[in-house]
Protein backbone atom coordinates (compact mmCIF):
# COMPACT_ATOMS: atom_id res chain seq x y z
CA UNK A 1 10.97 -14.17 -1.21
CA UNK A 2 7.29 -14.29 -0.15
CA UNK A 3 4.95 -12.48 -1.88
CA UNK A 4 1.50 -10.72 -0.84
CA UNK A 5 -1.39 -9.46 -2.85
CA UNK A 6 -3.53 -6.47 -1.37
CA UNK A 7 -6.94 -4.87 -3.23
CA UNK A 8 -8.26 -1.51 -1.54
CA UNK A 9 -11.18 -0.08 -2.61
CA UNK A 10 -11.40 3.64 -3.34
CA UNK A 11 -13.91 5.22 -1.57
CA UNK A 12 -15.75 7.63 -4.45
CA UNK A 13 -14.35 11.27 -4.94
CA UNK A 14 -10.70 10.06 -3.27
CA UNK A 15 -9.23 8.71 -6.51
CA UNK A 16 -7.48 11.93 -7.75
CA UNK A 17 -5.82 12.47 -4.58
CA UNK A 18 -4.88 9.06 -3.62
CA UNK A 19 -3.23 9.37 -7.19
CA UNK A 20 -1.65 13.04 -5.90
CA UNK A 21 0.17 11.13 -2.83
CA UNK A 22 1.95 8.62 -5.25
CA UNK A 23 3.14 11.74 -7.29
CA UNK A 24 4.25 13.02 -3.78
CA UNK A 25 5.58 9.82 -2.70
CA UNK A 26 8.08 8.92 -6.79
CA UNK A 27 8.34 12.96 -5.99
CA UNK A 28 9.33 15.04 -2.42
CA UNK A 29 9.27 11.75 -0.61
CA UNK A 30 10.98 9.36 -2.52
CA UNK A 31 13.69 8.65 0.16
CA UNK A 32 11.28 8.44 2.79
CA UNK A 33 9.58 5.94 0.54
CA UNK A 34 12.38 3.73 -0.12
CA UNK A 35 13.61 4.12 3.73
CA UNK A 36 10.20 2.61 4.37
CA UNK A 37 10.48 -0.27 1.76
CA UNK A 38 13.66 -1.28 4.05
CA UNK A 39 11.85 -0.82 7.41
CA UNK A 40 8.91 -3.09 5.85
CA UNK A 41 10.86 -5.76 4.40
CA UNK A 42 9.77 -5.25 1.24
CA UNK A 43 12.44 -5.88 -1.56
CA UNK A 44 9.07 -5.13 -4.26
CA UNK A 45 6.37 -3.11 -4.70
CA UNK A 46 3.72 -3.23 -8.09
CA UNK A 47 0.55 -0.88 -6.94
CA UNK A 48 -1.86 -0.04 -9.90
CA UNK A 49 -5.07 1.48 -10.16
CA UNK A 50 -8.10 -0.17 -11.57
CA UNK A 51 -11.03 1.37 -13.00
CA UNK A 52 -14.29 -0.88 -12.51
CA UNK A 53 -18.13 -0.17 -13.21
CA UNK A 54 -18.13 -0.59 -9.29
CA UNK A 55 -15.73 1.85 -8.57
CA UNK A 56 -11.58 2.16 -8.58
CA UNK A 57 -9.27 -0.15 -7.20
CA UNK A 58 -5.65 -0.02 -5.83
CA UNK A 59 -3.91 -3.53 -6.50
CA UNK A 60 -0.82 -3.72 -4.26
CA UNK A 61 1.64 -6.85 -4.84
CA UNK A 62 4.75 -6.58 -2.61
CA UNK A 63 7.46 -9.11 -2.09
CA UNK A 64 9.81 -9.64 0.61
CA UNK A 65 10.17 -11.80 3.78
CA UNK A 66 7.08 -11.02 5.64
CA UNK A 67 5.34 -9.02 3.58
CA UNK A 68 2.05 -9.97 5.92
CA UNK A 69 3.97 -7.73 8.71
CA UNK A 70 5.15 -4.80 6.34
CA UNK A 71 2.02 -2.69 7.21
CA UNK A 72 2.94 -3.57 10.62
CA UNK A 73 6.35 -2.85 10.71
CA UNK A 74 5.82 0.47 9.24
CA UNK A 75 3.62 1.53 11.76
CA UNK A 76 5.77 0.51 14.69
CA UNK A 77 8.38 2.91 13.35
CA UNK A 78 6.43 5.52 14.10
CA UNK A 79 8.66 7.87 11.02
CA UNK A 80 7.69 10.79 9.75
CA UNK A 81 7.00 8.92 6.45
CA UNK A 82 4.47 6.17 8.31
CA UNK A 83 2.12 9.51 10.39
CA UNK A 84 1.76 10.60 7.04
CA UNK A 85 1.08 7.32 5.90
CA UNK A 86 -1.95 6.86 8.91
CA UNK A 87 -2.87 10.56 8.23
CA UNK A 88 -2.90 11.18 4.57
CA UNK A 89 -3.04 8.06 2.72
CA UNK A 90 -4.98 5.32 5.04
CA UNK A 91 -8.08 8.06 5.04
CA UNK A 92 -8.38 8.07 1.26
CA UNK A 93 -8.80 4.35 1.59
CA UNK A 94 -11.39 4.59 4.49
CA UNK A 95 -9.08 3.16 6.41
CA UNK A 96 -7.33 4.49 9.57
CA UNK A 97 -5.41 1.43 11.14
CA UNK A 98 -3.62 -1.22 9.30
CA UNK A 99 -6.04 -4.20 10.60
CA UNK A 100 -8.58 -2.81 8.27
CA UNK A 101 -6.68 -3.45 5.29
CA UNK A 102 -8.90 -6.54 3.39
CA UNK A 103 -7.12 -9.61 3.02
CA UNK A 104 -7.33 -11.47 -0.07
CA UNK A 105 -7.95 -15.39 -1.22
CA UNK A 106 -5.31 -16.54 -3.58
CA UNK A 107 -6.95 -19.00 -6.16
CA UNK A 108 -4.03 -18.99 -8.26
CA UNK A 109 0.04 -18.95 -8.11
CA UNK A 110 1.69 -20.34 -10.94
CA UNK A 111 5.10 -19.67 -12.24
CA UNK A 112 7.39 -21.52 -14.92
């Protein structure tokens, strides 16, 4: 399995309802959810929120066998689950199309 780290930045005042569409998504759209892990390619996915001085966080780690292409993949399905995706959840971010995502630099990967 390959594995991918994302950070997104939380633009101020979004952080209680990005938090309200990950209730909705454990919650009324859990199936959609995991449908969309399967259309991804993801066989993992660790998402937590950090609080900073600078502002909050989301940390996203997801595994799987391309997890570079999951956003993409998603988005090409054009389900229910991804338009609500691109209309709900990427504008919290300040985001609106998966090429804005930030990549990251690894610096470390180390396992036993």
């Amino acid at each position: 399995m390959t594995a991918k780290m994302f950070t997104f930045p939380v633009p101020a005042g979004n952080t209680d309802a990005l938090k309200g569409t990950f209730v909705e998504m454990a919650g009324s759209r859990e199936g959609q959810c995991v449908a969309n892990r399967g259309v991804m390619g993801v066989t993992r996915e660790y998402v937590c929120l950090q609080h900073t001085p600078q502002g909050d966080v989301i940390v996203a780690y997801l595994e799987g066998d391309d997890p570079d292409k999951a956003m993409e993949r998603m988005m090409a399905s054009d389900s229910e689950y991804a338009r609500w995706i691109a209309s709900t959840v990427m504008p919290l971010l300040g985001t609106h199309t998966e090429e804005e995502f930030p990549g990251v630099e690894v610096l470390a990967d180390w396992r036993a």
